[in-house]
Protein backbone atom coordinates (compact mmCIF):
# COMPACT_ATOMS: atom_id res chain seq x y z
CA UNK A 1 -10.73 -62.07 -32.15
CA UNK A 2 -9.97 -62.99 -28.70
CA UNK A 3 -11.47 -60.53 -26.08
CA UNK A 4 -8.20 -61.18 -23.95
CA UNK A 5 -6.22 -60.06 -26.83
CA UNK A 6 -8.46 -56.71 -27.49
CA UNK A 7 -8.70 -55.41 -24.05
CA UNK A 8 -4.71 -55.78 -23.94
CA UNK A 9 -4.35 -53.85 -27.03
CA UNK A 10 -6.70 -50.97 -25.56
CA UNK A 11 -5.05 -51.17 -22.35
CA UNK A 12 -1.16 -50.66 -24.22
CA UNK A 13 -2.62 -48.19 -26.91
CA UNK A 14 -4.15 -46.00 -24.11
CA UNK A 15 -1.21 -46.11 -21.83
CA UNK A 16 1.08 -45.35 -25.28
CA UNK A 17 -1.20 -42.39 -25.60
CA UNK A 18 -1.31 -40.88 -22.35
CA UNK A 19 2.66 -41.11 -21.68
CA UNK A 20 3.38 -39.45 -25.34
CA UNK A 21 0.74 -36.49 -24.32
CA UNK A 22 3.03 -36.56 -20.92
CA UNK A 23 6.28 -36.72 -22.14
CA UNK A 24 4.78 -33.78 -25.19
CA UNK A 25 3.92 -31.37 -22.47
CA UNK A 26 7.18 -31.80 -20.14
CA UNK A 27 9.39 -31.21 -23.12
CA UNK A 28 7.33 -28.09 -23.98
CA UNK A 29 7.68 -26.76 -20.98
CA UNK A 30 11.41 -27.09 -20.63
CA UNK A 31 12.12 -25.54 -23.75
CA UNK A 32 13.30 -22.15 -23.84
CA UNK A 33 10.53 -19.65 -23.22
CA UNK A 34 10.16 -16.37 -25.72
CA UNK A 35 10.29 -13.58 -23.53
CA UNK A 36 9.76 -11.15 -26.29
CA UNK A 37 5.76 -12.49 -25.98
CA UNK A 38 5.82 -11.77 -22.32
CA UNK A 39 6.82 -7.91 -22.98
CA UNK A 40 4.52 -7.58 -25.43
CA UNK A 41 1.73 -9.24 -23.32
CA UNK A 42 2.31 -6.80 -20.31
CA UNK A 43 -0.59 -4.07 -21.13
CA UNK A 44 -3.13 -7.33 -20.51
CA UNK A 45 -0.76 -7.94 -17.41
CA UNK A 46 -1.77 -4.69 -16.28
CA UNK A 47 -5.75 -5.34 -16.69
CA UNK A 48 -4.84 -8.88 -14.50
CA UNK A 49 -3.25 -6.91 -12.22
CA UNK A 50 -5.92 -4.27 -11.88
CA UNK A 51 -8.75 -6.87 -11.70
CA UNK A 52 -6.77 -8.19 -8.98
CA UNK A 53 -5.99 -5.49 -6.91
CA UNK A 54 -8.47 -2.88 -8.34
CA UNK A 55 -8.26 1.44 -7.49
CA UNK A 56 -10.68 2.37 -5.21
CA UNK A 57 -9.96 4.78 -2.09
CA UNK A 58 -6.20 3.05 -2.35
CA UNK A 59 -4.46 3.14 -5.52
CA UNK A 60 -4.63 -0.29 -7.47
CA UNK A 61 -1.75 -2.57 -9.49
CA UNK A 62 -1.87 -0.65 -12.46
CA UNK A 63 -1.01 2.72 -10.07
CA UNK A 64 1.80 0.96 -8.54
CA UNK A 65 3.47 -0.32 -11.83
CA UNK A 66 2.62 -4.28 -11.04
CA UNK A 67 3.11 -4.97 -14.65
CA UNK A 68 6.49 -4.13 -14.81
CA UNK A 69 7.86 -6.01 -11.74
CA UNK A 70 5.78 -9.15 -13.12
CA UNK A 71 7.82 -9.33 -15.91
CA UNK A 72 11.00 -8.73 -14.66
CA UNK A 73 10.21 -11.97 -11.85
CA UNK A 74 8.67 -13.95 -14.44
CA UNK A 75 12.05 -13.67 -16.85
CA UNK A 76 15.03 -13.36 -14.01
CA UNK A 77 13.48 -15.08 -11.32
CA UNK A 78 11.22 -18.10 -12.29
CA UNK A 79 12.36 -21.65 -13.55
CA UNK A 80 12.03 -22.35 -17.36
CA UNK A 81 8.70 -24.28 -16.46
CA UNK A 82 7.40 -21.62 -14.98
CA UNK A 83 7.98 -19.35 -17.45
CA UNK A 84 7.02 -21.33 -20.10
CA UNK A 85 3.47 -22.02 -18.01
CA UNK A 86 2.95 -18.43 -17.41
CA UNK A 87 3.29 -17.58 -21.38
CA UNK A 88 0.85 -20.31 -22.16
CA UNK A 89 -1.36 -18.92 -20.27
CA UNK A 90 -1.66 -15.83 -20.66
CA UNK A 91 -2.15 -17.03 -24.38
CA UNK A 92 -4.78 -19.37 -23.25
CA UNK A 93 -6.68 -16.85 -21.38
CA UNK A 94 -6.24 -14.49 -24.68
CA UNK A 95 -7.84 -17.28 -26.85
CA UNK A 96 -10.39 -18.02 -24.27
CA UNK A 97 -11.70 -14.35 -23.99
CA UNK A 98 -11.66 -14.24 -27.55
CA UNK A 99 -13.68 -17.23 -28.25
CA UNK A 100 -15.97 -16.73 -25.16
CA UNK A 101 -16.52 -13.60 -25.42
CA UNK A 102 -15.89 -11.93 -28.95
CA UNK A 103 -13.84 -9.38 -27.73
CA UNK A 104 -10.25 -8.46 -26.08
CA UNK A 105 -9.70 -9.17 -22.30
CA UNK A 106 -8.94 -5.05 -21.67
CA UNK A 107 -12.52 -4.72 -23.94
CA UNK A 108 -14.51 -6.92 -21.19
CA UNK A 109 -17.36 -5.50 -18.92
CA UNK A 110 -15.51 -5.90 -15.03
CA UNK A 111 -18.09 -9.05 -14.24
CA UNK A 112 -17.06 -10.72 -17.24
CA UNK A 113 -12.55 -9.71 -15.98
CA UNK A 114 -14.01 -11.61 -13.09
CA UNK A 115 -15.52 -14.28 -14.47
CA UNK A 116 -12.60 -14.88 -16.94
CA UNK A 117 -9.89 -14.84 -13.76
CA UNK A 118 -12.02 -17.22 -11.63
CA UNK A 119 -12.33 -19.78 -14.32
CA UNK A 120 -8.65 -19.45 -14.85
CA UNK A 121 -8.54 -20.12 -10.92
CA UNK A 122 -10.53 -23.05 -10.83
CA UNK A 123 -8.70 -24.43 -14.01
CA UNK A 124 -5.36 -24.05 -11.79
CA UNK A 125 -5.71 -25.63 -8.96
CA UNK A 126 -6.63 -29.23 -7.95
CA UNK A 127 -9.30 -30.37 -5.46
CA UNK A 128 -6.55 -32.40 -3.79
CA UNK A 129 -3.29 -30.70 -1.69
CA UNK A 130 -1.18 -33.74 -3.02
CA UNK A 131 -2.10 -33.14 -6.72
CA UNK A 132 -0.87 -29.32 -6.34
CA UNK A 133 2.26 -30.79 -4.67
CA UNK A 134 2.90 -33.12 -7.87
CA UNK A 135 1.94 -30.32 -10.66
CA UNK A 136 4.06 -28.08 -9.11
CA UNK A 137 7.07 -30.30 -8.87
CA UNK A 138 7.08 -31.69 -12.48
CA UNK A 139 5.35 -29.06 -14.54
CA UNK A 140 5.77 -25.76 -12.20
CA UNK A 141 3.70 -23.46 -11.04
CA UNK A 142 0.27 -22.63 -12.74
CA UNK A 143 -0.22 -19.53 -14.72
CA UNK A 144 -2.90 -18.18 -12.46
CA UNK A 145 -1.46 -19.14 -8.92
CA UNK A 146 2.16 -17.43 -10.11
CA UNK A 147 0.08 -14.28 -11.38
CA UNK A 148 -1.94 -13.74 -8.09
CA UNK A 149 1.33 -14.85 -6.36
CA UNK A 150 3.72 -11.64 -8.41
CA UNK A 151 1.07 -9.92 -8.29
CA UNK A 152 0.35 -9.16 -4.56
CA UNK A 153 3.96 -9.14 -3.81
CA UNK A 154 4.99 -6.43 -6.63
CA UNK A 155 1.82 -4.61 -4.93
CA UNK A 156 2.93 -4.98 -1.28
CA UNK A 157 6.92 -3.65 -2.06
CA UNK A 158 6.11 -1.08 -4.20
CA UNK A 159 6.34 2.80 -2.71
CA UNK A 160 2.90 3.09 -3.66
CA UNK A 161 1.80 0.22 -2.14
CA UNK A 162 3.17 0.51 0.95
CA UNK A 163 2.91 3.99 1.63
CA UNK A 164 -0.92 4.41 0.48
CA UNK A 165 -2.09 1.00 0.05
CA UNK A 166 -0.82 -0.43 3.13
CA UNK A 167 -0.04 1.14 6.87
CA UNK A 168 3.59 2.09 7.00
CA UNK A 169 6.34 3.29 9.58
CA UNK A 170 8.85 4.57 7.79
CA UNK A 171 11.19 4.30 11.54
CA UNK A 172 9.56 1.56 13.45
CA UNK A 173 10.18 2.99 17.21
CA UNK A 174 10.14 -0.32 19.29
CA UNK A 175 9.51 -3.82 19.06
CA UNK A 176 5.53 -4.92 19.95
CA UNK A 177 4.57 -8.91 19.36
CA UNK A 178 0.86 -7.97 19.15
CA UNK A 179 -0.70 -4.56 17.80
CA UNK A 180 -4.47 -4.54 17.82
CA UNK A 181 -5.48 -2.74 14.36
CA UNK A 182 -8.01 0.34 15.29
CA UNK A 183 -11.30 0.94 13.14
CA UNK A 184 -10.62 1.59 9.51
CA UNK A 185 -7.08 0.99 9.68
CA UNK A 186 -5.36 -0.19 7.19
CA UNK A 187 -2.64 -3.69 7.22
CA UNK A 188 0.85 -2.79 8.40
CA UNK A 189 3.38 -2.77 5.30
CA UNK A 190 5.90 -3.14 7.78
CA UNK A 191 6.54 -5.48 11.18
């Protein structure tokens, strides 16, 4: 056989492969996403949120309900891709736990939550700004990145949140550029 003839062959068959695995994952993504999974996914929601933004002297995501506004901006808010990226992965990371480490994500020691989330971080993200820029823009956003993302925001509006978690003036008085934070005070909720 001619080696010309061979390495054109591998060269077609490989590109044939890679652009069916692309064109597979697109139109799996822009189908229509079961949102009756994400409801019944949003008690390991809560443990994300909570490994997230955990209690200690300020109450944590699980206090302020996290779980709940998650789903409603995943569902009503978020492009199909999105969605449908967000439901894989919370599968993924379901299946990963499982096979990882023998046990449910809510049944994990708090290292191991940790561990779990920052390999799901590292999976999510590229080394390169420009590859982010692409993912985003023909697949959507990332499981993780959109969970830390709903996740801090459902935090930072909730009553709880704001009143308790962050430093809030319920009448801001005047208008000041530049307010120096004192010792051990909290962020402002509002500005």
């Amino acid at each position: 056989m001619n080696r010309r003839t061979l390495i054109k062959g591998i060269a077609v068959f490989s590109s044939l492969g890679i652009s069916s695995f692309s064109l597979y994952k697109w139109f799996s993504l822009s189908a229509k996403p079961d949102h009756r999974t994400l409801h019944d996914m949003q008690g390991l929601i809560a443990e994300l949120a909570e490994v997230i933004i955990p209690r200690t002297d300020t109450p944590g995501a699980k206090d302020a309900m996290v779980e709940v506004f998650i789903v409603d901006m995943i569902e009503s808010c978020t492009d199909i891709k999105t969605q449908n990226n967000f439901i894989y992965g919370l599968n993924d990371l379901k299946d990963y736990t499982l096979s990882n480490y023998n046990t449910s994500f809510s049944d994990c020691s708090i290292n191991d939550k940790i561990a779990i989330l920052k390999h799901f971080e590292k999976k999510s993200t590229y080394h390169y700004h420009i590859l982010n820029k692409i993912d985003r823009k023909f697949l959507g956003q990332p499981f993780f990145v959109k969970l830390k993302e709903l996740t801090i925001e459902g935090y930072c509006i909730s009553k709880i949140g704001a009143t308790k978690g962050l430093e809030y003036d319920y009448i801001p008085h005047n208008f000041q550029a530049c307010i120096p934070l004192t010792k051990n005070q909290r962020s402002w909720a509002t500005k």
